[in-house]
Protein backbone atom coordinates (compact mmCIF):
# COMPACT_ATOMS: atom_id res chain seq x y z
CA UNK A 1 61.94 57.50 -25.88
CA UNK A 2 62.50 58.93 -22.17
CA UNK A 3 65.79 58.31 -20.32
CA UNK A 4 65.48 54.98 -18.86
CA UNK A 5 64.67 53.46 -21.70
CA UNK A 6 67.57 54.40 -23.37
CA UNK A 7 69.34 53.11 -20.29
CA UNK A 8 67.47 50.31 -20.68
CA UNK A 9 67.92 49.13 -24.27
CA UNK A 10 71.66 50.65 -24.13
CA UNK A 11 73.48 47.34 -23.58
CA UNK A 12 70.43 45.12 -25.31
CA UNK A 13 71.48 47.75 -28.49
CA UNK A 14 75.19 46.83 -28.44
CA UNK A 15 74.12 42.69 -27.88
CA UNK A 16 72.34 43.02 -31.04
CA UNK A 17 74.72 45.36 -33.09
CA UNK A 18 77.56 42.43 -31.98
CA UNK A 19 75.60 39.52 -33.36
CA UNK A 20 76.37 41.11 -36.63
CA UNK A 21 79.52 41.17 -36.26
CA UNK A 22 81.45 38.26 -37.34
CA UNK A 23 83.04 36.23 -34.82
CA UNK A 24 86.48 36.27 -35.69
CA UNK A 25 86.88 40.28 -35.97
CA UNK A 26 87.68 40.68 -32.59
CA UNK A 27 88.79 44.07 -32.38
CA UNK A 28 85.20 45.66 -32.94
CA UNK A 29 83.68 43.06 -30.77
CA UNK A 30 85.61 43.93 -27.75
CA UNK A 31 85.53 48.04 -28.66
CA UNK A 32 81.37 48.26 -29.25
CA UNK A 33 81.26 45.72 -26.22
CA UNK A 34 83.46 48.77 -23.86
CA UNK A 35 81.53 51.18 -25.88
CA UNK A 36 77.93 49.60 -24.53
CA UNK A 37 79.13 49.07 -21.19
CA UNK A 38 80.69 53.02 -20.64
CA UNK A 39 77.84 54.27 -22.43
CA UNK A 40 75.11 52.53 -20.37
CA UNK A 41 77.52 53.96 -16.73
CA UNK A 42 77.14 57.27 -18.55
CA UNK A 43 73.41 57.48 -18.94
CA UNK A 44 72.99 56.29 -15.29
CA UNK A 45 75.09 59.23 -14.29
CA UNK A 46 72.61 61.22 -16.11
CA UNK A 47 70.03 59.48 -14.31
CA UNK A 48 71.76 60.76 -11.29
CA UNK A 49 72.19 64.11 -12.07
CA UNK A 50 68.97 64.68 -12.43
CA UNK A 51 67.49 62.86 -9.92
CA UNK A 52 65.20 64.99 -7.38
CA UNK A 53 66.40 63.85 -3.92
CA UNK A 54 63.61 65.45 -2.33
CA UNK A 55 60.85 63.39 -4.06
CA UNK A 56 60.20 59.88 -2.53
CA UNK A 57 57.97 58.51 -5.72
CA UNK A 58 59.02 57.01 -8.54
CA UNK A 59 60.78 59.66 -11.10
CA UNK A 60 61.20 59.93 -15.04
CA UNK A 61 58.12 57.27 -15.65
CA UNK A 62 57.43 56.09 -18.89
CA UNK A 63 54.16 54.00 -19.39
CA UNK A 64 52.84 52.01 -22.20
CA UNK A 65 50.12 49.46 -21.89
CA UNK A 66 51.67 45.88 -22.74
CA UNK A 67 48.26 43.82 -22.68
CA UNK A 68 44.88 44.92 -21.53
CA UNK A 69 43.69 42.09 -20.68
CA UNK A 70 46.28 40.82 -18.21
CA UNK A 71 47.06 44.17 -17.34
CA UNK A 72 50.04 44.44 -17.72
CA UNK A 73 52.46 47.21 -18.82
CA UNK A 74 55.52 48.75 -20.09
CA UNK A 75 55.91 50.68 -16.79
CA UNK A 76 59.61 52.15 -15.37
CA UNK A 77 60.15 54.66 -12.71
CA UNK A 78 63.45 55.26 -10.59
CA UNK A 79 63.44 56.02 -6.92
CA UNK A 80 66.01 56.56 -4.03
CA UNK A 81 65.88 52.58 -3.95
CA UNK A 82 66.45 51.87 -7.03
CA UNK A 83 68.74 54.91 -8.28
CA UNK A 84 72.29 53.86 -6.55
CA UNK A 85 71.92 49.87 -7.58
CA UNK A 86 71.28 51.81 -11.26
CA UNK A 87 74.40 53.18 -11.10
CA UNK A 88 76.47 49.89 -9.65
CA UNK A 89 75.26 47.90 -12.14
CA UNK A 90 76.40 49.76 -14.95
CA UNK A 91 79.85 50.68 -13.29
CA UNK A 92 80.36 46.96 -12.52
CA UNK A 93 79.03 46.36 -15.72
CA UNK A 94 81.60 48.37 -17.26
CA UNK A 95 84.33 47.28 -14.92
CA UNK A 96 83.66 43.79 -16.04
CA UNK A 97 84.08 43.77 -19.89
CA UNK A 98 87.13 46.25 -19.57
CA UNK A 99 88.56 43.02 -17.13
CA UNK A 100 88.11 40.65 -19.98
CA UNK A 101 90.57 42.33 -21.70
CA UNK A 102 92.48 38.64 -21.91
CA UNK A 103 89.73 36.49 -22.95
CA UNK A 104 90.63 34.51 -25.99
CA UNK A 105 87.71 32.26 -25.99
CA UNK A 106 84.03 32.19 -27.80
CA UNK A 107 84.51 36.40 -27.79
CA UNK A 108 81.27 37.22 -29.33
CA UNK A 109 79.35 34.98 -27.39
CA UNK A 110 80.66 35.77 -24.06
CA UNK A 111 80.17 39.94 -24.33
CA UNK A 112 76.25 39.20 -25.91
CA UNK A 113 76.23 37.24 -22.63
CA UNK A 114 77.02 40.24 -20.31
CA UNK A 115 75.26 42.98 -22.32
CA UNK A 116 72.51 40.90 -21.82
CA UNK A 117 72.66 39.64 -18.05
CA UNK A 118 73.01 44.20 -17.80
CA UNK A 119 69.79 44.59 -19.35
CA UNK A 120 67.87 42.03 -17.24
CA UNK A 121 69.50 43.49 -14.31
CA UNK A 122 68.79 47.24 -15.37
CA UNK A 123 64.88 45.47 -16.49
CA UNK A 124 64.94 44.51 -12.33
CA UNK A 125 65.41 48.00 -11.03
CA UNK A 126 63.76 49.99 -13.27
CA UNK A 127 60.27 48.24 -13.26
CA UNK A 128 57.20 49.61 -12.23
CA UNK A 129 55.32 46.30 -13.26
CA UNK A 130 54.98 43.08 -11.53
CA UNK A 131 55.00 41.27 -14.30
CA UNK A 132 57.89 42.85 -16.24
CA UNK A 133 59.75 42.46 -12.91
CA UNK A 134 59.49 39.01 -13.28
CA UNK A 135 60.04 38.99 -16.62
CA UNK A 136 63.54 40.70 -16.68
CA UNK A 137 64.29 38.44 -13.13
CA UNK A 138 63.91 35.27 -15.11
CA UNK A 139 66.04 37.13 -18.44
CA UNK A 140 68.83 37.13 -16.01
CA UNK A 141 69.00 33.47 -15.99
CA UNK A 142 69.87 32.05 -19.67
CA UNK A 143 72.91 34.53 -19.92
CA UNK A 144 74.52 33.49 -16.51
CA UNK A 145 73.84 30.03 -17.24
CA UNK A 146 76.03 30.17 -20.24
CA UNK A 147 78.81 32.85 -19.00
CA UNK A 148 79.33 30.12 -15.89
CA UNK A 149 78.81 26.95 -18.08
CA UNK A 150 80.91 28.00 -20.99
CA UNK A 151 83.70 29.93 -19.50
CA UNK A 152 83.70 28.81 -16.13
CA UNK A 153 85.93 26.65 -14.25
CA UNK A 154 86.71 22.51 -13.63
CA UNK A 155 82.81 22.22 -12.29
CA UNK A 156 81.53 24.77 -14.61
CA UNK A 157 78.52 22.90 -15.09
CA UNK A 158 77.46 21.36 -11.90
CA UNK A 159 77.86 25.26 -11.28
CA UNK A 160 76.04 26.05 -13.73
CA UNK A 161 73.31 23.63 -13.16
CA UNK A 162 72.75 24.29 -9.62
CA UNK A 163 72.39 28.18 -10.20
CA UNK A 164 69.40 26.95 -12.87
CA UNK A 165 67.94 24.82 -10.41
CA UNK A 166 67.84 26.90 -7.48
CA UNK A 167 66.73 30.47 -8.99
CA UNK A 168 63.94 28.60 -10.83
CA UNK A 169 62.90 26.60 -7.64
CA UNK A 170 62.43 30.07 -6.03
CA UNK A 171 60.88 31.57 -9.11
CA UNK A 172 58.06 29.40 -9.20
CA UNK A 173 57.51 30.38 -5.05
CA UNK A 174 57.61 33.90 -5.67
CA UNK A 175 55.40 33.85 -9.04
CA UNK A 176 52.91 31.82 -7.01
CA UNK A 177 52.56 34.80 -4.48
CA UNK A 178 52.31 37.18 -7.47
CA UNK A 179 49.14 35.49 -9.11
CA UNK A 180 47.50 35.33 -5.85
CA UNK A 181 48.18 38.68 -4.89
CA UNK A 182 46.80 39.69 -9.11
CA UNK A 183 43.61 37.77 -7.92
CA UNK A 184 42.81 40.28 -5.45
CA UNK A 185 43.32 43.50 -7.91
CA UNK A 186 40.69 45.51 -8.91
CA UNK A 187 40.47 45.18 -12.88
CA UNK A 188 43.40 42.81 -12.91
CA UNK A 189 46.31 45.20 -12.90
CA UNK A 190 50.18 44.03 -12.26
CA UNK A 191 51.59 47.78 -11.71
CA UNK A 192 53.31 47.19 -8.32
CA UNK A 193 50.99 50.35 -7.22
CA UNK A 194 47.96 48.55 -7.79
CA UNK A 195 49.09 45.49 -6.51
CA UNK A 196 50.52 46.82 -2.87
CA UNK A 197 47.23 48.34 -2.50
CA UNK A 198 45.45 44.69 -3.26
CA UNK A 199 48.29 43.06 -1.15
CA UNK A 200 46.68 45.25 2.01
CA UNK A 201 43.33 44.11 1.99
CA UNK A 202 44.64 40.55 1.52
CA UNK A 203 43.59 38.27 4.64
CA UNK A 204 46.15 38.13 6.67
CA UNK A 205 47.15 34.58 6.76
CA UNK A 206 46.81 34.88 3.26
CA UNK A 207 49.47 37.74 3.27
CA UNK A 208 51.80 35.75 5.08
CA UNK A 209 51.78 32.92 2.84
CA UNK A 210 52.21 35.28 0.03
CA UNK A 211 55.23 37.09 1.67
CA UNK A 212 56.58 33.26 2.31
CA UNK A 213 56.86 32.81 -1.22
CA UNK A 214 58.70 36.18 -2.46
CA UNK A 215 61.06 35.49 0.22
CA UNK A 216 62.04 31.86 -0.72
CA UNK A 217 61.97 33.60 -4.28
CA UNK A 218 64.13 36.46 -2.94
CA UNK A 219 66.08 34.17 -0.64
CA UNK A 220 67.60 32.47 -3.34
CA UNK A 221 69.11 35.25 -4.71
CA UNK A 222 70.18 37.30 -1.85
CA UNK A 223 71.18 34.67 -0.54
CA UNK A 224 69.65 33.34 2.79
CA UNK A 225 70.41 30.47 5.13
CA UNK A 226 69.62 27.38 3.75
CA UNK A 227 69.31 28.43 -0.12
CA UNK A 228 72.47 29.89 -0.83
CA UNK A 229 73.70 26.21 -2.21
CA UNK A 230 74.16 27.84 -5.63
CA UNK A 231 76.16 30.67 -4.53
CA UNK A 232 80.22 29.18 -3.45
CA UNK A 233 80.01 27.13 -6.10
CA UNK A 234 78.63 29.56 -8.96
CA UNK A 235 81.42 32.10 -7.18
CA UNK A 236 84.17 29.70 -7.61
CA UNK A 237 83.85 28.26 -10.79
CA UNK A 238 82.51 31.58 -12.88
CA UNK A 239 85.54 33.83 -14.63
CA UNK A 240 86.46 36.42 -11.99
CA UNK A 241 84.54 39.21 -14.29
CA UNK A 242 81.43 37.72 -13.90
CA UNK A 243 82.23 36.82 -10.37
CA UNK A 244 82.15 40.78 -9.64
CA UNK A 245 78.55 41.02 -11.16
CA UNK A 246 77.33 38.12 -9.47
CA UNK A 247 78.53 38.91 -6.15
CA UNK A 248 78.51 42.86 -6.97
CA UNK A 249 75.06 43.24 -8.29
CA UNK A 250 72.82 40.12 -8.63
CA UNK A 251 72.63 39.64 -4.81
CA UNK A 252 70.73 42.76 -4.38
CA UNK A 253 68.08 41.90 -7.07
CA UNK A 254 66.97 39.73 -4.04
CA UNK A 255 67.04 42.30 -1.07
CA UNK A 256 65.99 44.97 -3.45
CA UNK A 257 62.53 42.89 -4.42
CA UNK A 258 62.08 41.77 -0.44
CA UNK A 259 61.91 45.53 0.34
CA UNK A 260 59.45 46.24 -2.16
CA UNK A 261 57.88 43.29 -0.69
CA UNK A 262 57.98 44.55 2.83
CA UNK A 263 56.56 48.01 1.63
CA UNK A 264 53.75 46.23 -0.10
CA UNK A 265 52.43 43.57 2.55
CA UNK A 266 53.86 45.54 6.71
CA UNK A 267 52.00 43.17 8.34
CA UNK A 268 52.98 39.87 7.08
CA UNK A 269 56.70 41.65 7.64
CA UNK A 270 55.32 42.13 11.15
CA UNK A 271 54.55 38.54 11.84
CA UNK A 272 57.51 37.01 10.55
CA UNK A 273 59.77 39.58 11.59
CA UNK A 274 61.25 36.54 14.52
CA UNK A 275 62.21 34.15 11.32
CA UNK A 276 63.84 37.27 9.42
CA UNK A 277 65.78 38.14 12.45
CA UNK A 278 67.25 35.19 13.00
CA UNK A 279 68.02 34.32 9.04
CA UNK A 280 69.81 37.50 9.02
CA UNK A 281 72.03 37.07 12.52
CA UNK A 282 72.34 32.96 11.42
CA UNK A 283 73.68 34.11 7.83
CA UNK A 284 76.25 36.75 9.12
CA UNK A 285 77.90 34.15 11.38
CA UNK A 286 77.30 30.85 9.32
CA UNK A 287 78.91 32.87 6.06
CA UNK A 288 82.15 34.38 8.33
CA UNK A 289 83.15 31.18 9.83
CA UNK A 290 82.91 29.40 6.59
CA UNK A 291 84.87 32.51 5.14
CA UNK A 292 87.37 31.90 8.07
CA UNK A 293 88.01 28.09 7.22
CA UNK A 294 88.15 28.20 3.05
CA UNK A 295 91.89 28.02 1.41
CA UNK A 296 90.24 29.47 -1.68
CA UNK A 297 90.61 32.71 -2.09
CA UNK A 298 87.18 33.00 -4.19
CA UNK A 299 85.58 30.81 -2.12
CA UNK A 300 86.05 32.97 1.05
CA UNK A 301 84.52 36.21 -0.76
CA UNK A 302 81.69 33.77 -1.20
CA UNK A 303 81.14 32.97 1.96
CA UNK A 304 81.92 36.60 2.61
CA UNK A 305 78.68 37.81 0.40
CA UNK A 306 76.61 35.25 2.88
CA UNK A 307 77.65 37.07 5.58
CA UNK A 308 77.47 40.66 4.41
CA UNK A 309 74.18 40.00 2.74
CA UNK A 310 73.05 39.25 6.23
CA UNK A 311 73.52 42.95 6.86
CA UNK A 312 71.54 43.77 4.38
CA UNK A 313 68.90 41.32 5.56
CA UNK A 314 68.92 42.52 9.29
CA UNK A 315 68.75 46.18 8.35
CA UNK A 316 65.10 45.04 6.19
CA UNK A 317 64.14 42.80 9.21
CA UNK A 318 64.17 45.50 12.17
CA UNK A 319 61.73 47.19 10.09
CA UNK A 320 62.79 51.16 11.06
CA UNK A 321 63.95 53.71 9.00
CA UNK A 322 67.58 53.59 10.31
CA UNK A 323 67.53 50.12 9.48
CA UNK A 324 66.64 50.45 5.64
CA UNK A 325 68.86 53.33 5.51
CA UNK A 326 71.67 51.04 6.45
CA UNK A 327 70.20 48.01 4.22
CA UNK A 328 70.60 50.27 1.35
CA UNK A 329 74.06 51.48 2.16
CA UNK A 330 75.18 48.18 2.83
CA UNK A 331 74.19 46.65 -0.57
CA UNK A 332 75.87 49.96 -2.89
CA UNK A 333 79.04 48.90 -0.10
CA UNK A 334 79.27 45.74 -0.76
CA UNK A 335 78.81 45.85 -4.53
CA UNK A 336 81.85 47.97 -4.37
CA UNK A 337 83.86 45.98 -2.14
CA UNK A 338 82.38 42.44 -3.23
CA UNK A 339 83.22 43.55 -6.64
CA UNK A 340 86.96 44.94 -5.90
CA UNK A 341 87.59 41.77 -4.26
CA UNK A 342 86.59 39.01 -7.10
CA UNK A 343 88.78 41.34 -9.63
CA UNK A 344 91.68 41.62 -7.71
CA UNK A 345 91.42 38.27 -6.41
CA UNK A 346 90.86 37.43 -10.47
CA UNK A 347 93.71 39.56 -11.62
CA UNK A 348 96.13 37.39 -9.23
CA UNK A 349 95.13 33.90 -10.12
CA UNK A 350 95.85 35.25 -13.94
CA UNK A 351 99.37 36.00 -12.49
CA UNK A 352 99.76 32.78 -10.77
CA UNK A 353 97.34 30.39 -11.33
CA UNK A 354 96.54 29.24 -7.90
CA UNK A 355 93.54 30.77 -5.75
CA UNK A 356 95.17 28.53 -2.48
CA UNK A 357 96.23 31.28 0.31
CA UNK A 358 98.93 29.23 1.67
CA UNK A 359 101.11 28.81 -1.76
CA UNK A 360 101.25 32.42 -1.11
CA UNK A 361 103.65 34.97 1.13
CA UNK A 362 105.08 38.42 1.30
CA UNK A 363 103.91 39.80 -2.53
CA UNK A 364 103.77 43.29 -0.99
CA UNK A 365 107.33 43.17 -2.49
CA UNK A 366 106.32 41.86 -5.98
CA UNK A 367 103.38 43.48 -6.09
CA UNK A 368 103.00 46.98 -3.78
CA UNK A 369 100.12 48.13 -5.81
CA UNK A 370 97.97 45.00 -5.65
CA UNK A 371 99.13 44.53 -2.15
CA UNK A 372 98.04 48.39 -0.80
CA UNK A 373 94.52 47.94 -3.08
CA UNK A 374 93.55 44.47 -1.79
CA UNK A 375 94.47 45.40 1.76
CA UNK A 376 92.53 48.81 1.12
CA UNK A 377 89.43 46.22 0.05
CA UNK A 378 89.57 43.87 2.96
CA UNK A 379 89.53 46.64 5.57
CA UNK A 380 86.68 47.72 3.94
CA UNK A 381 85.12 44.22 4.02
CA UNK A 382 85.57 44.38 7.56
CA UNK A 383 84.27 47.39 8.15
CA UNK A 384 86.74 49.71 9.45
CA UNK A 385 85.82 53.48 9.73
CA UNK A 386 86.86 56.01 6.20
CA UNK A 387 85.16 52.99 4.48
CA UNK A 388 81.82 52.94 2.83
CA UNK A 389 81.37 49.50 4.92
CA UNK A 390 81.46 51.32 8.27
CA UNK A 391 78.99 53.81 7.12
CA UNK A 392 76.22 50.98 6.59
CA UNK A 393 77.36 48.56 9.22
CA UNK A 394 77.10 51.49 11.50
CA UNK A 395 73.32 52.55 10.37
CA UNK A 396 72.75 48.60 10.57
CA UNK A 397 73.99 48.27 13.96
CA UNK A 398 72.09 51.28 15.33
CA UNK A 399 68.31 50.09 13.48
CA UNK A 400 68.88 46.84 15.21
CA UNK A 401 69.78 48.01 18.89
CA UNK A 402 66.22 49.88 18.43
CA UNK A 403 64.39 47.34 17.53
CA UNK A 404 66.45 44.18 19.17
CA UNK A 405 68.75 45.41 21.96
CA UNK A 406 70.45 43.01 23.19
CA UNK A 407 70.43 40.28 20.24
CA UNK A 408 72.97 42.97 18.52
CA UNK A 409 75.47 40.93 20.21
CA UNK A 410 75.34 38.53 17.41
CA UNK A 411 75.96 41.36 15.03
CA UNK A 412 79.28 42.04 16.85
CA UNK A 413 80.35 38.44 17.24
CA UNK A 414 79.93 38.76 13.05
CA UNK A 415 81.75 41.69 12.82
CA UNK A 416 84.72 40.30 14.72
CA UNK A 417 84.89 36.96 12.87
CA UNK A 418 84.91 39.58 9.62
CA UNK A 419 87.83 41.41 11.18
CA UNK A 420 89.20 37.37 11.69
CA UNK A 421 89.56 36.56 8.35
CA UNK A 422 90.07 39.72 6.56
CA UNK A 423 93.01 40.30 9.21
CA UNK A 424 94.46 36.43 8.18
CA UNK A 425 94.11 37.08 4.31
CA UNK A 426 96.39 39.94 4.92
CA UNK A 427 98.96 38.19 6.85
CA UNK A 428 98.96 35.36 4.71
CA UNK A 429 99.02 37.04 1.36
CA UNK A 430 101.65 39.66 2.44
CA UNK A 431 103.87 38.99 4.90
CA UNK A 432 106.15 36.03 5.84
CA UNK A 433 109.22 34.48 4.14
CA UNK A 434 110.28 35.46 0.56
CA UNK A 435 108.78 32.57 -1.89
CA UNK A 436 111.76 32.40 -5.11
CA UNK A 437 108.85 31.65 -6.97
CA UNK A 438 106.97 34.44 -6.19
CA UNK A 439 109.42 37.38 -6.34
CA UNK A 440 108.79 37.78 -10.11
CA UNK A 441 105.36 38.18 -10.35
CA UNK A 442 104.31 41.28 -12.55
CA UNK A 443 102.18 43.78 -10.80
CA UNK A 444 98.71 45.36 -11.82
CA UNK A 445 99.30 46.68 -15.46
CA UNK A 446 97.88 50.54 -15.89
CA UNK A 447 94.26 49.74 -17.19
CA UNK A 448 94.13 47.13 -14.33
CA UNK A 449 95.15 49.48 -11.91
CA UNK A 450 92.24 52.04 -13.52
CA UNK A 451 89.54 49.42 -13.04
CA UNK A 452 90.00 48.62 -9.61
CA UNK A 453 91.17 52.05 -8.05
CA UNK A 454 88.32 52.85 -10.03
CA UNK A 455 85.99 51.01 -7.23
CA UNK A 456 88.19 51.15 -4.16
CA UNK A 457 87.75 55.10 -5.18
CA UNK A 458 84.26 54.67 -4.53
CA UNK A 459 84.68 52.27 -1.42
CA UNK A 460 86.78 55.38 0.14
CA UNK A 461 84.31 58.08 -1.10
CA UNK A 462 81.46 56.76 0.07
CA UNK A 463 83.27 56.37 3.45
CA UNK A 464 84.52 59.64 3.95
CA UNK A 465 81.71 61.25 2.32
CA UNK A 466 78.51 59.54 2.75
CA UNK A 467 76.17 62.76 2.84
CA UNK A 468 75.51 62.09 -1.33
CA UNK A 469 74.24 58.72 -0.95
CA UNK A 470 72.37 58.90 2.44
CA UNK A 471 70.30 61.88 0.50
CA UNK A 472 69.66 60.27 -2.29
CA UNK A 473 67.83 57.18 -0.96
CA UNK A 474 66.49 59.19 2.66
CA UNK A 475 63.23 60.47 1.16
CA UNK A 476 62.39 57.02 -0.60
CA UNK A 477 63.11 55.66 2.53
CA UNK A 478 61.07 57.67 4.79
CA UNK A 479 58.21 56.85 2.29
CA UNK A 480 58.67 53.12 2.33
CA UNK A 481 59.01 53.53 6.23
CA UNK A 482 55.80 54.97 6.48
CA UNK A 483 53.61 51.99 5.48
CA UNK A 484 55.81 49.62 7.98
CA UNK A 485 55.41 51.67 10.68
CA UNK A 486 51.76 51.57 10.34
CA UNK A 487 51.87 47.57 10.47
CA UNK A 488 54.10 48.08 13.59
């Protein structure tokens, strides 16, 4: 068994060890479920470490034929695309179980849930196979459905319900495109190598309708203008662990497949490259002035992830190398600071049991050490230089004055409405008068504190010291550049 399928079947292991378990010995539930989680982080690092920078292609393949006839196969490979959302998922993974520390309810249930949402997400970005891709995208579904529906909030399952409805809606768009890009294969292959090469001698109009379909598929989940319905509501309502991995990680399944996308049909990216513009620079501002007007403090990070997902979508849409390179940053930055956001902002409702930003004033003095991390998190969200936000926004911001000039002045209007509302959560949450009710609240506990300095570390890092992560993705990069630039 090679490396990434031990990453792989890592947390799908632990799932099946805790069915065994009986339900009502919590103690070794909770320990094999941290156990899976670290252990999973741990092999990624691996991963990592012994990941070849300076090769563009896919790395530490494993192949096994699934069945001949369809053509299908057991096919993973890591790349400088793939390799830094490897290494989120896990640590969010991680980050997530160790923050539902105070769960009381349906235990056993609820960590098979996340060990198994990990491996569909891990099943995503490790694929080499069309059909395996969509195979692990549509695993993803049945344990969200139940982590929102069960242990969610008030409208857990009108939540719940709508996140069913739309990913499958898109699903069935971007499986569509798959079949009739599998038409054109020679021998009937799914490996995303033989298919890219089919997707090139497609027609074009036939391309185009075909790239129409992943991105409705993709849209869903990244999310774009008008199919992020799912994604306040899902936000809200979901426990503030899973929160972090929806907003942290399951976002970029979506920009991470429309890349592969774009590498696999350039021209089609070409032609609509006007209607992916403007979904990105619509999304930015749509999501930060609906951030700006929400009272919820998980709603706004919502909103928020519209916005910043734009980024990610503009830096894919001005189809250049900088852009990408800033696509890529942006989604490893915002898992970070997405993810620091939902716990801390999960961490205080357990505290006080209100997510409202105006029952709230001056808890630097109660609470210093949430107070200096949260504010730490929001001037990342906003993008202010040391932060791993800056870095991308900055290779974002440069890709699109290449390729857009002087429509960049939407980018900065959504950068400033950022700076708006990150600026008024701070006010809000720590200065003004001295609430009685407020001046007793306990501050982040030690293995609270560990978890999220644990990603604000990486938030900072990344910031000051971007060189690691730039090389690890610049080679893949350059490679998937190559194909778009011969569409251009």
């Amino acid at each position: 068994m090679g490396i990434l399928s031990v990453l792989l079947w890592t947390p799908a292991a632990g799932a099946l060890i805790i069915t065994s378990i009986p339900g009502h010995h919590l103690r070794p539930i909770r320990w094999l479920a941290n156990l899976s989680g670290v252990a999973a982080f741990a092999v990624s690092c691996v991963v990592l470490g012994r990941f070849d920078e300076t090769n563009p292609g896919s790395q530490f393949a494993e192949y096994a034929v699934l069945n001949p006839k369809l053509g299908s196969a057991y096919a993973l490979g890591v790349d400088g695309l793939s390799a830094p959302l490897l290494a989120i998922a896990t640590l969010l993974t991680a980050v997530a179980i160790f923050a539902s520390a105070k769960l009381t309810d349906w235990i056993k249930g609820y960590f098979i849930c996340i060990l198994a949402l990990e491996f569909g997400l891990l099943g995503v970005f490790l694929a080499q196979d069309w059909s395996i891709f969509y195979i692990f995208w549509e695993l993803t579904l049945t344990p969200l459905f139940f982590l929102i529906d069960r242990w969610g909030g008030k409208r857990r399952h009108a939540a719940s319900l709508n996140f069913v409805l739309y990913t499958m809606g898109g699903s069935i768009f971007m499986l569509l495109s798959m079949i009739a890009i599998y038409q054109h294969v020679p021998g009937q292959g799914t490996l995303m190598t033989d298919m890219a090469i089919a997707a090139q001698h497609m027609p074009k109009h036939q391309q185009v309708l075909a790239f129409l379909g992943f991105l409705i598929g993709f849209g869903v989940k990244l999310p774009v203008f008008p199919l992020h319905g799912w994604l306040p509501l899902a936000h809200v309502e979901a426990p503030s662990p899973i929160s972090v991995l929806l907003s942290g990680i399951l976002l970029k399944m979506g920009s991470y497949g429309l890349i592969r996308v774009i590498t696999m049909m350039p021209d089609a990216a070409q032609t609509l490259q006007p209607v992916l513009v403007f979904l990105a620079l619509f999304g930015m501002i749509y999501g930060g002035l609906l951030a700006w007007r929400q009272t919820d403090l998980k709603a706004m990070v919502a909103y928020s992830s519209v916005s910043h997902m734009g980024i990610v979508l503009l830096g894919i849409a001005v189809l250049n190398e900088t852009g990408l390179q800033g696509a890529v940053l942006q989604m490893t930055a915002h898992g970070l600071i997405a993810g620091s956001m939902f716990l801390l902002v999960g961490l205080l409702y357990e505290r006080t049991h209100t997510r409202n930003i105006a029952d709230y004033s001056s808890l630097i003095y109660a609470m210093p050490k949430f107070a200096i991390l949260m504010t730490l998190t929001l001037f990342a969200a906003m993008g202010l230089p040391g932060t791993a936000g800056f870095i991308a926004e900055l290779h974002t911001l440069l890709g699109g004055f290449q390729a857009l000039g002087w429509l960049m002045v939407f980018f900065s209007l959504s950068l400033l409405i950022s700076a708006a509302y990150a600026v008024r959560t701070i006010t809000l949450l720590f200065t003004g008068p001295v609430r009685t009710h407020l001046q007793h609240v306990p501050d982040l506990q030690t293995y609270e504190l560990a978890a999220a300095s644990l990603l604000i570390s990486g938030i900072l890092l990344t910031g000051f010291y971007p060189a690691p992560l730039l090389e690890l993705s610049a080679a893949t990069i350059a490679q998937i550049y190559n194909p778009v630039r011969g569409g251009l």
